[in-house]
C-alpha atoms as a PDB file:
ATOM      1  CA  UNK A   1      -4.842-112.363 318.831  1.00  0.00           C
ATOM      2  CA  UNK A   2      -5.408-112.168 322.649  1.00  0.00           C
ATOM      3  CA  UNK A   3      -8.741-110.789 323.996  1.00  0.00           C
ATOM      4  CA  UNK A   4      -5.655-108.192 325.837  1.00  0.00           C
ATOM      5  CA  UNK A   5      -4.372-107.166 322.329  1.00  0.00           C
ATOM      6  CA  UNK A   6      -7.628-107.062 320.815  1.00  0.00           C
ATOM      7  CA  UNK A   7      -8.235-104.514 323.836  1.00  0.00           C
ATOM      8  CA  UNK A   8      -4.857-102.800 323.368  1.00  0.00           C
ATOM      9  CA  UNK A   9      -5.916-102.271 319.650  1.00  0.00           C
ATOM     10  CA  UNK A  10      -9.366-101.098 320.102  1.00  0.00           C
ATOM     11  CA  UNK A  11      -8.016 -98.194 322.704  1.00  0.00           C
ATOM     12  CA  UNK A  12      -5.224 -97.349 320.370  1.00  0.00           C
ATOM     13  CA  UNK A  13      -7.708 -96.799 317.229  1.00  0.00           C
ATOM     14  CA  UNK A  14     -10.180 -94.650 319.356  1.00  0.00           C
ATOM     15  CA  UNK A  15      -7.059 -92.325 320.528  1.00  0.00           C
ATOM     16  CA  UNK A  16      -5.800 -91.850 317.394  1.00  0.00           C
ATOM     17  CA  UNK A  17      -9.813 -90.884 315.697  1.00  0.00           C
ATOM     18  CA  UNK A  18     -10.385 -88.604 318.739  1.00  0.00           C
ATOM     19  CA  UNK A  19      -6.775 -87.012 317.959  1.00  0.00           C
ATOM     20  CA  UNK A  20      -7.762 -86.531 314.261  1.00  0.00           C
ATOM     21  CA  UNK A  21     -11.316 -85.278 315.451  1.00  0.00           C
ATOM     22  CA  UNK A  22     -10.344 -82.593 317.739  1.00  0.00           C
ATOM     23  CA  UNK A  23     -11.922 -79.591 316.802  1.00  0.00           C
ATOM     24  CA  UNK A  24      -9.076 -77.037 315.351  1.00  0.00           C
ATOM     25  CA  UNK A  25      -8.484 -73.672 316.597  1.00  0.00           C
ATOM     26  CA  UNK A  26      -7.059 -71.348 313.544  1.00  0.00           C
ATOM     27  CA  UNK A  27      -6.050 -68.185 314.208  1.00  0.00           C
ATOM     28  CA  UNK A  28      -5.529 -65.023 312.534  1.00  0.00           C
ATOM     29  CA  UNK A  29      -4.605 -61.185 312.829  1.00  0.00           C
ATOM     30  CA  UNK A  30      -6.049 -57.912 311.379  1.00  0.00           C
ATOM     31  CA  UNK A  31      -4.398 -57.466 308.597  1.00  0.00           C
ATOM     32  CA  UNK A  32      -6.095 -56.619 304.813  1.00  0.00           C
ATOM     33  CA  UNK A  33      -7.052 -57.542 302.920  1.00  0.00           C
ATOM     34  CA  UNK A  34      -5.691 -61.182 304.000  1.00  0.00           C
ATOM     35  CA  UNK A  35      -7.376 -60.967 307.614  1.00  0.00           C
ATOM     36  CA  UNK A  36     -10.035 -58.850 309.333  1.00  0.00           C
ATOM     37  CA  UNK A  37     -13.501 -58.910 310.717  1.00  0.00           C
ATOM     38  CA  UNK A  38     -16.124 -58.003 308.624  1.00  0.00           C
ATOM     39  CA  UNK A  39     -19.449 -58.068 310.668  1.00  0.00           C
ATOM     40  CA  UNK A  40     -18.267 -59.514 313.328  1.00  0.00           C
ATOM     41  CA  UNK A  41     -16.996 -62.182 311.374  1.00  0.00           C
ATOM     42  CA  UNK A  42     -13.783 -63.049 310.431  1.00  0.00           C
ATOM     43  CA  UNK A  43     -13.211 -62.362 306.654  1.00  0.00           C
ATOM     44  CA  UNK A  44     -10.444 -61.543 303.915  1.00  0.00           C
ATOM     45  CA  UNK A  45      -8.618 -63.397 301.254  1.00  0.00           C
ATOM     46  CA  UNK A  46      -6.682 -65.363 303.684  1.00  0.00           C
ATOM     47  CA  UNK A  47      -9.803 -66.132 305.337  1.00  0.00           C
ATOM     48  CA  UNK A  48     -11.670 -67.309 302.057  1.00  0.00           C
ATOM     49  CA  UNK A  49      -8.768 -69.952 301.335  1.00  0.00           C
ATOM     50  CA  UNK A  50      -8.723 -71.077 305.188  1.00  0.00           C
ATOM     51  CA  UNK A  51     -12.351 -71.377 304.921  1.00  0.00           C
ATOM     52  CA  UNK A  52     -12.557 -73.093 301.348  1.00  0.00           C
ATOM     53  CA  UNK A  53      -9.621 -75.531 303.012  1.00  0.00           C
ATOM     54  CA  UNK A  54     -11.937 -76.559 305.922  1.00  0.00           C
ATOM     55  CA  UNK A  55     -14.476 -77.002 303.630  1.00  0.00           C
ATOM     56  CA  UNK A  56     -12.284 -79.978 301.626  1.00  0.00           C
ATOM     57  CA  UNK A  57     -10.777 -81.146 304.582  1.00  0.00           C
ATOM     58  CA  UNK A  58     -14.505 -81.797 306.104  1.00  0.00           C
ATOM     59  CA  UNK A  59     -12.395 -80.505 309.502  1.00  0.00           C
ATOM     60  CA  UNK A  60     -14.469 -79.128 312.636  1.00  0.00           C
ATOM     61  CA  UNK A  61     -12.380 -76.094 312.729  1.00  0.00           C
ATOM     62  CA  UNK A  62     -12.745 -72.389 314.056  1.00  0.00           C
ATOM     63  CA  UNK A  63     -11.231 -69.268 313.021  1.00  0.00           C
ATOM     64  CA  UNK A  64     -10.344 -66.144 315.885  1.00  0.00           C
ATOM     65  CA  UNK A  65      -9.663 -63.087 315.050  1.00  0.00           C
ATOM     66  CA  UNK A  66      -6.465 -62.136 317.713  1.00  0.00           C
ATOM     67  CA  UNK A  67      -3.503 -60.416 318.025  1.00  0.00           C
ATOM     68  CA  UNK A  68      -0.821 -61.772 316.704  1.00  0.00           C
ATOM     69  CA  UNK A  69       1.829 -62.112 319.667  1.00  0.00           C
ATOM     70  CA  UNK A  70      -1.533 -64.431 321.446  1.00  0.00           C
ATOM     71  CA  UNK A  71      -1.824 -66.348 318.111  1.00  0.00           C
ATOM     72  CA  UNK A  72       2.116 -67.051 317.924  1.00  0.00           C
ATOM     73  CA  UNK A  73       2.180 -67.903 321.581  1.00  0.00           C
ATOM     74  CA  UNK A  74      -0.770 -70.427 321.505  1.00  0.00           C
ATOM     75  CA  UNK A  75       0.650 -72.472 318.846  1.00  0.00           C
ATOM     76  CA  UNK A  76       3.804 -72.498 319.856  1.00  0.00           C
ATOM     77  CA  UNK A  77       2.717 -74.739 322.663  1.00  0.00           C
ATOM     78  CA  UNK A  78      -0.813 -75.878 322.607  1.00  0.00           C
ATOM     79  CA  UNK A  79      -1.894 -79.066 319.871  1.00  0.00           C
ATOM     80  CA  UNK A  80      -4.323 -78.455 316.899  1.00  0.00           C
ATOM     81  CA  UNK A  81      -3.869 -74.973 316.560  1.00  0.00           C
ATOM     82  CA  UNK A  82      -2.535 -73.168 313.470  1.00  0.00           C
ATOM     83  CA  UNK A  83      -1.438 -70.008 312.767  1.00  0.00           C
ATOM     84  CA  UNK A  84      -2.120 -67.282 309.008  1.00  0.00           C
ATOM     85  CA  UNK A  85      -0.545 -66.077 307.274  1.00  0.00           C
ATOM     86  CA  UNK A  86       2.801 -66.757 308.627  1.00  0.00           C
ATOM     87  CA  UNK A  87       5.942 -65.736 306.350  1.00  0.00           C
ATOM     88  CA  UNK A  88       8.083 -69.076 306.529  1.00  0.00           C
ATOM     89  CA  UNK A  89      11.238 -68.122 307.210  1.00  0.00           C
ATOM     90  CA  UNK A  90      14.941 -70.367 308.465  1.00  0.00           C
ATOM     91  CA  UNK A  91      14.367 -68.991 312.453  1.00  0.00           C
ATOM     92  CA  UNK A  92      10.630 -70.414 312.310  1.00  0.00           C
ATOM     93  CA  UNK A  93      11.096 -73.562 310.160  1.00  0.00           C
ATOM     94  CA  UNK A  94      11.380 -76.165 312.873  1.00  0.00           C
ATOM     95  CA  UNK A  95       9.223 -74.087 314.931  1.00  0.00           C
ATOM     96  CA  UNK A  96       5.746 -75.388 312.907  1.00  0.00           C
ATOM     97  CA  UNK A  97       4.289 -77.941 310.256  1.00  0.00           C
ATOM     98  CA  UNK A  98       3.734 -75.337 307.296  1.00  0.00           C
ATOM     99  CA  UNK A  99       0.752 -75.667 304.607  1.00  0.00           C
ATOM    100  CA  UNK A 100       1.078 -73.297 301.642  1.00  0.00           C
ATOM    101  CA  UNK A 101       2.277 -70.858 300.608  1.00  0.00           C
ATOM    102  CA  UNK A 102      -1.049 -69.003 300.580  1.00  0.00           C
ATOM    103  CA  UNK A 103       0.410 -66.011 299.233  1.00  0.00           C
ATOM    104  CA  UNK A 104       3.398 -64.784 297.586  1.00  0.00           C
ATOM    105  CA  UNK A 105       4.378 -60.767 297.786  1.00  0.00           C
ATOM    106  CA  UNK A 106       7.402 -58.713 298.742  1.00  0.00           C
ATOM    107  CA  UNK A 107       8.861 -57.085 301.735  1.00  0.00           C
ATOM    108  CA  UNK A 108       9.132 -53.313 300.903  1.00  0.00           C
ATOM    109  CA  UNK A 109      10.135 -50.019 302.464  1.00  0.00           C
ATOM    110  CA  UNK A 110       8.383 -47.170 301.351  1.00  0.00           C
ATOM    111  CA  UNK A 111       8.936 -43.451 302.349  1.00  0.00           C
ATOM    112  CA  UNK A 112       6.120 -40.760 301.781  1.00  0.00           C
ATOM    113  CA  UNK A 113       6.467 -38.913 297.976  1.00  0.00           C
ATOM    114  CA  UNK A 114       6.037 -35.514 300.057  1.00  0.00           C
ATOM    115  CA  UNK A 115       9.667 -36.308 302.038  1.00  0.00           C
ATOM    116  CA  UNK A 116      11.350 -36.775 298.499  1.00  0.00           C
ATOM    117  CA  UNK A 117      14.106 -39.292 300.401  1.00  0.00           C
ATOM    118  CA  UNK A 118      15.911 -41.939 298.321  1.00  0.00           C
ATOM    119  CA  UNK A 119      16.865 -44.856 300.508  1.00  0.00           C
ATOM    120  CA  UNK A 120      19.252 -47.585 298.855  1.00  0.00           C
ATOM    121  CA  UNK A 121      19.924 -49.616 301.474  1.00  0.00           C
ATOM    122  CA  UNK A 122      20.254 -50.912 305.568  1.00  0.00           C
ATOM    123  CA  UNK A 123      22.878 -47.994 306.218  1.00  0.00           C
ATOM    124  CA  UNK A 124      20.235 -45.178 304.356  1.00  0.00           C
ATOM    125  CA  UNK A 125      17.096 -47.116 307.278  1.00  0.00           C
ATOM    126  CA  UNK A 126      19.519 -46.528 310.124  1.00  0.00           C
ATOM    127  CA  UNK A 127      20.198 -42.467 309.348  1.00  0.00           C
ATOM    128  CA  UNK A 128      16.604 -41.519 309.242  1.00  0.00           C
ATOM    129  CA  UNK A 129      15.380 -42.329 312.877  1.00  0.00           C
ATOM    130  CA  UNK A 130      13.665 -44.845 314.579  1.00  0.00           C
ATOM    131  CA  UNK A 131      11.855 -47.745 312.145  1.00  0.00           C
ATOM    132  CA  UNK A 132       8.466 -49.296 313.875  1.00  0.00           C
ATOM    133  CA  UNK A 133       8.180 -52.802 312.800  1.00  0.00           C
ATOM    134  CA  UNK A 134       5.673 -55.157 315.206  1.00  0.00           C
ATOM    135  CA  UNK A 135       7.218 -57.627 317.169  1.00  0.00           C
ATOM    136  CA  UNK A 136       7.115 -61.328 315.921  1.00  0.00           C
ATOM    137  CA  UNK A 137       7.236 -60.073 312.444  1.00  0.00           C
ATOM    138  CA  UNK A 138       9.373 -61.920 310.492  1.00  0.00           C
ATOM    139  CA  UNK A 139      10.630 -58.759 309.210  1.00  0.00           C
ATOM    140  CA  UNK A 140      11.660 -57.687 312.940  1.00  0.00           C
ATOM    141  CA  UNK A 141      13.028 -60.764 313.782  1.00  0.00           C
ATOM    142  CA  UNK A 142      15.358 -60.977 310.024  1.00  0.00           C
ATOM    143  CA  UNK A 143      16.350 -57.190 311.077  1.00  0.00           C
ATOM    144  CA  UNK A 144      17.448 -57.637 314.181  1.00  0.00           C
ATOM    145  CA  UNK A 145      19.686 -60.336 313.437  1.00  0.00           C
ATOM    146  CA  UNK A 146      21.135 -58.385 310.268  1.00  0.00           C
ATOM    147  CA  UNK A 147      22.141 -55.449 313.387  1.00  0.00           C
ATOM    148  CA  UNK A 148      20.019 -52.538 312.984  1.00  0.00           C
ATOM    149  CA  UNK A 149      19.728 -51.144 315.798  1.00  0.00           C
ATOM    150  CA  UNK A 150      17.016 -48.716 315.518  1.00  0.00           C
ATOM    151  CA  UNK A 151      14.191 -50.732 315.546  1.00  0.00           C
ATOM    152  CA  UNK A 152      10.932 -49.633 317.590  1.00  0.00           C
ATOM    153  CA  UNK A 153       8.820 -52.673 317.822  1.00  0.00           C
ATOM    154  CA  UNK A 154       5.349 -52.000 318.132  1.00  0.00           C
ATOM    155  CA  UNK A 155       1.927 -54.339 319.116  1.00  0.00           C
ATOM    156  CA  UNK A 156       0.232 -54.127 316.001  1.00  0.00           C
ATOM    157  CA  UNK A 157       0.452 -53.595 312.142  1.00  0.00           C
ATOM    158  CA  UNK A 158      -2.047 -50.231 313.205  1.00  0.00           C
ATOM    159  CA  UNK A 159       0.300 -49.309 315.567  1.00  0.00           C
ATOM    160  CA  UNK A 160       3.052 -49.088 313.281  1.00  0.00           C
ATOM    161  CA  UNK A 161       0.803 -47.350 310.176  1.00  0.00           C
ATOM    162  CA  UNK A 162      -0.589 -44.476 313.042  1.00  0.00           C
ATOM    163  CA  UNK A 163       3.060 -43.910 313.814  1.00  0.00           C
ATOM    164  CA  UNK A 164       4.086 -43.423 310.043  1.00  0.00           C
ATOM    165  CA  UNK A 165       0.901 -41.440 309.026  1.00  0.00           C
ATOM    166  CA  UNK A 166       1.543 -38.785 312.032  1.00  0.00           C
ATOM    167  CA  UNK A 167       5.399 -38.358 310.634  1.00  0.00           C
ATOM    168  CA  UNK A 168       6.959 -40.149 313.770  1.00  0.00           C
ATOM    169  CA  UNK A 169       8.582 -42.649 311.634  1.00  0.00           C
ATOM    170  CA  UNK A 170       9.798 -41.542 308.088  1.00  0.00           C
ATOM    171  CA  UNK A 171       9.401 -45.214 306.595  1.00  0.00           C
ATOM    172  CA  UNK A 172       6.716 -48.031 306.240  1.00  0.00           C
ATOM    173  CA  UNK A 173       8.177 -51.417 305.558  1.00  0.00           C
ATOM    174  CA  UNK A 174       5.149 -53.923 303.987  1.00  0.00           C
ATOM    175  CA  UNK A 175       4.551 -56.269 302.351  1.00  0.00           C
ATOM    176  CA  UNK A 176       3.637 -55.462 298.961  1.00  0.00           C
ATOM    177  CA  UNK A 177       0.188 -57.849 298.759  1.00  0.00           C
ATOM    178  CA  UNK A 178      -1.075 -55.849 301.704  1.00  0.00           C
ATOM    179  CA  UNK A 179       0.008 -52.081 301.580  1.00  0.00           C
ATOM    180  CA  UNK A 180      -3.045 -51.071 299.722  1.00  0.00           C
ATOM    181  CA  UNK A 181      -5.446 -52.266 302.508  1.00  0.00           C
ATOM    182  CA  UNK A 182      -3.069 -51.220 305.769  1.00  0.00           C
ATOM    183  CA  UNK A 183      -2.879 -47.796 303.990  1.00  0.00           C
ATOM    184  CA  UNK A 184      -7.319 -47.729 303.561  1.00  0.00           C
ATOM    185  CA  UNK A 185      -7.315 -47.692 307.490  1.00  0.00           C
ATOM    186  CA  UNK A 186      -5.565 -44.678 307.922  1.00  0.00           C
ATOM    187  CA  UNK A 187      -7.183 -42.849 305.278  1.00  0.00           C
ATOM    188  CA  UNK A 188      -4.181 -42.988 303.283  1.00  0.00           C
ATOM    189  CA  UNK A 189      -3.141 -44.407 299.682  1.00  0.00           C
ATOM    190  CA  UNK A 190      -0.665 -46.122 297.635  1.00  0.00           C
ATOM    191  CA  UNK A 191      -0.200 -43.198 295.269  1.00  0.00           C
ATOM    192  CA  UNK A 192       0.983 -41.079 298.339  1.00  0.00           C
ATOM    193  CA  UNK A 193       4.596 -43.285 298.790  1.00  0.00           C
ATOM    194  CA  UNK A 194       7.454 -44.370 297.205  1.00  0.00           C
ATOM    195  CA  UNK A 195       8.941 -47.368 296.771  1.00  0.00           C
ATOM    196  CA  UNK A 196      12.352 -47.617 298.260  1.00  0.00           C
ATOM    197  CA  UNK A 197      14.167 -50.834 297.909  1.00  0.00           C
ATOM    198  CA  UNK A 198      13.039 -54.607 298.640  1.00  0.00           C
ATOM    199  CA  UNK A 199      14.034 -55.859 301.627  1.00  0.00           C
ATOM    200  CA  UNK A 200      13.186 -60.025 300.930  1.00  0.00           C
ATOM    201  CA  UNK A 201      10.466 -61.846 299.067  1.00  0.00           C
ATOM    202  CA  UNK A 202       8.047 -63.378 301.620  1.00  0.00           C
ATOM    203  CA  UNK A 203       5.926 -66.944 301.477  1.00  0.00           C
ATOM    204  CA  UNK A 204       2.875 -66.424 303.419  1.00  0.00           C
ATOM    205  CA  UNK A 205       1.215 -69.827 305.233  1.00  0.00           C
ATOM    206  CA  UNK A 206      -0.819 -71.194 307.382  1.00  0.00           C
ATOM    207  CA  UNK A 207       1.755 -72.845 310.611  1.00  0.00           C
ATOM    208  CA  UNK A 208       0.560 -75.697 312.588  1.00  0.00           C
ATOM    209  CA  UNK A 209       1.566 -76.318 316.172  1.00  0.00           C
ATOM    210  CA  UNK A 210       4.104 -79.238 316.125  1.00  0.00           C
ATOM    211  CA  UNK A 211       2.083 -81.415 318.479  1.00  0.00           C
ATOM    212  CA  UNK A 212      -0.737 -81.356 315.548  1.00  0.00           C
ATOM    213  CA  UNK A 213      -0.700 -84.969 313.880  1.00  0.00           C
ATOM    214  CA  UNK A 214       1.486 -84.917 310.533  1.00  0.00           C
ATOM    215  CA  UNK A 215      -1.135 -86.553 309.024  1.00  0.00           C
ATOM    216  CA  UNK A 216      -3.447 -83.932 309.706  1.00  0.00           C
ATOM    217  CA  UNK A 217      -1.281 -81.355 307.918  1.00  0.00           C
ATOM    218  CA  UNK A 218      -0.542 -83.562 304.736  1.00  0.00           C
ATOM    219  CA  UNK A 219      -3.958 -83.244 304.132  1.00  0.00           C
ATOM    220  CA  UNK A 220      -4.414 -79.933 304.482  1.00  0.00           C
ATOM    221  CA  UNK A 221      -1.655 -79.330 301.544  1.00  0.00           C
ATOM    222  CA  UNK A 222      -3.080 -81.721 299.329  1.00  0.00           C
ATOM    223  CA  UNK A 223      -6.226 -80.176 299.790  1.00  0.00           C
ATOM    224  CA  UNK A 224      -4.204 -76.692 298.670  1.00  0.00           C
ATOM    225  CA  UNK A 225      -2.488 -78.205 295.860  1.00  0.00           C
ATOM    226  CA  UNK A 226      -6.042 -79.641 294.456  1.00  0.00           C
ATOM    227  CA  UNK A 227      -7.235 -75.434 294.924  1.00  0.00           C
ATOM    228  CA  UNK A 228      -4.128 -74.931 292.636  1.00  0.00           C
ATOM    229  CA  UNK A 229      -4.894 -77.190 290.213  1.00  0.00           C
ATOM    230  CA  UNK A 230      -9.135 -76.836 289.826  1.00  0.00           C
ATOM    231  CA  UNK A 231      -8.802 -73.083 289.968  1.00  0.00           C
ATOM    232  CA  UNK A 232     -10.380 -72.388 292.843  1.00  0.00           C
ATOM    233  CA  UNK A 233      -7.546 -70.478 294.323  1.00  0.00           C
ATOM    234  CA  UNK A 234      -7.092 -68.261 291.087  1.00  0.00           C
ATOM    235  CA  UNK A 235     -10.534 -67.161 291.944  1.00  0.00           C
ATOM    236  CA  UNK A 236      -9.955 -66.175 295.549  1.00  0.00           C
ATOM    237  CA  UNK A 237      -6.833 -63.706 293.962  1.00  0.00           C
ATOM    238  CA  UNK A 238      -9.004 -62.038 291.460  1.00  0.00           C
ATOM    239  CA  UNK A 239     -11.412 -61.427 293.746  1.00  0.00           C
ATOM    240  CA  UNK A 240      -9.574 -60.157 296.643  1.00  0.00           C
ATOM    241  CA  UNK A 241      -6.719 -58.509 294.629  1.00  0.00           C
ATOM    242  CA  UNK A 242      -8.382 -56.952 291.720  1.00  0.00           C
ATOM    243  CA  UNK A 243      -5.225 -55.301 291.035  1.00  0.00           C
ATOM    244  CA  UNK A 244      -2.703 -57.749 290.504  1.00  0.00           C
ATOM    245  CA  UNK A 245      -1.363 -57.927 287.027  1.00  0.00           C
ATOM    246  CA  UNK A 246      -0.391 -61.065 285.240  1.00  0.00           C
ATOM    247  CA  UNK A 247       2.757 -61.514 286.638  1.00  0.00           C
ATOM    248  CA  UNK A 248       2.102 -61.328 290.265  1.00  0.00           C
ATOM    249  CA  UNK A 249      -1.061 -63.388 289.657  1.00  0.00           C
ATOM    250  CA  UNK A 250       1.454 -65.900 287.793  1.00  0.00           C
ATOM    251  CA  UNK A 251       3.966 -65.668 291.623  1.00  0.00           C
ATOM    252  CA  UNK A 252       1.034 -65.821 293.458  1.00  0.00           C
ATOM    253  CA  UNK A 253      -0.307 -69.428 292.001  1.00  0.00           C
ATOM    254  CA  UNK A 254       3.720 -70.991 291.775  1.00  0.00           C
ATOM    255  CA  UNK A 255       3.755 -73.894 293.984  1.00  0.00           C
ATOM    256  CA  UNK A 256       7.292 -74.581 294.160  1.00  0.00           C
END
């Protein structure tokens, strides 16, 4: 080999080590009990299996705390940046490299017990008034293509809770894993609602920008997959979601 190639070779190995060096920026919404700060510091079940994943990965790696239209936007178009918990749906597939799912649960609209409404379906959302939902949620982008057409989009997940616990919306759609801690900020609580109907199941993970190296992301899965299979990620359910029964605790570890 040429003293040039030799060269070539040498420059190409130190571009790809400083690629797979750069520090990783990981961000995150408020959102509990997956997301939220806690002290200043960022903390939640989400968090703990982020943190436990750095840990494996022995990746220089930062977590911030934003809101989530900045998080979507920055990995959308900057490299090593990632994005939890993101529901993986068709729309956003080619959109990100996807580790997980983190977290299984179920899209669900729930009215307040008080109201006594029974809601079946789409047509029964439309007739009761406007229905906040915050903008890049999956949930907003799957309804608007499905036509309703009285959608209020709103900032934040707080936003759209205020709105609902002051009457100006007469349902809550949520995801099932996190209702319990959305309704704790308002002073609110589950026993207060009813369930109306499922709207989808949702996968929750963590989406890398596309310009982060493939390789990069491979092992963050396998570093997931060996949480799965030593038990380490059973632990960070029980002890975020004391609640779950067998069954969802059963969903929650699936890894198909």
């Amino acid at each position: 080999m040429t003293l040039k190639c030799k060269a070539c070779v040498l420059l190409l190995l130190c571009s790809l080590a400083t690629s797979l060096a750069a520090e990783l920026r990981l961000y995150t919404e408020d959102y509990r009990p997956f997301s939220y700060l806690e002290d200043g510091q960022p903390s939640g079940m989400a968090v703990a299996v982020v943190e436990e994943l750095i840990r494996r990965t022995g990746e220089s790696a930062r977590i911030e705390l934003v809101p989530w239209t900045r998080g979507y936007h920055q990995v959308r178009r900057l490299p090593d940046t990632a994005l939890f918990s993101t529901v993986r749906t068709a729309p956003r597939e080619a959109l990100f490299h996807w580790v997980g799912p983190i977290a299984r649960g179920h899209t669900r609209f729930y009215s307040r017990k008080a109201d006594g409404l029974h809601v079946a379906d789409l047509d029964g959302v439309r007739r009761l008034g406007p229905l906040a939902v915050p903008k890049q949620w999956y949930s907003y982008e799957l309804l608007t293509e499905l036509g309703l057409d009285n959608l209020y989009g709103v900032p934040t997940p707080q936003d759209m809770l205020r709105m609902f616990r002051h009457g100006r919306v007469k349902l809550l759609l949520a995801n099932s894993l996190t209702l319990d801690g959305m309704l704790a900020e308002q002073g609110m609580q589950a026993e207060q609602l009813q369930a109306q109907f499922d709207l989808m199941p949702n996968d929750s993970y963590i989406a890398f920008s596309r310009q982060t190296d493939a390789r990069r992301v491979e092992r963050w899965q396998q570093a997931l997959l060996e949480m799965r299979r030593d038990g380490s990620l059973e632990r960070i359910y029980r002890h975020w979601l004391p609640w779950v029964d067998a069954e969802t605790l059963a969903e929650l570890l699936r890894d198909d």
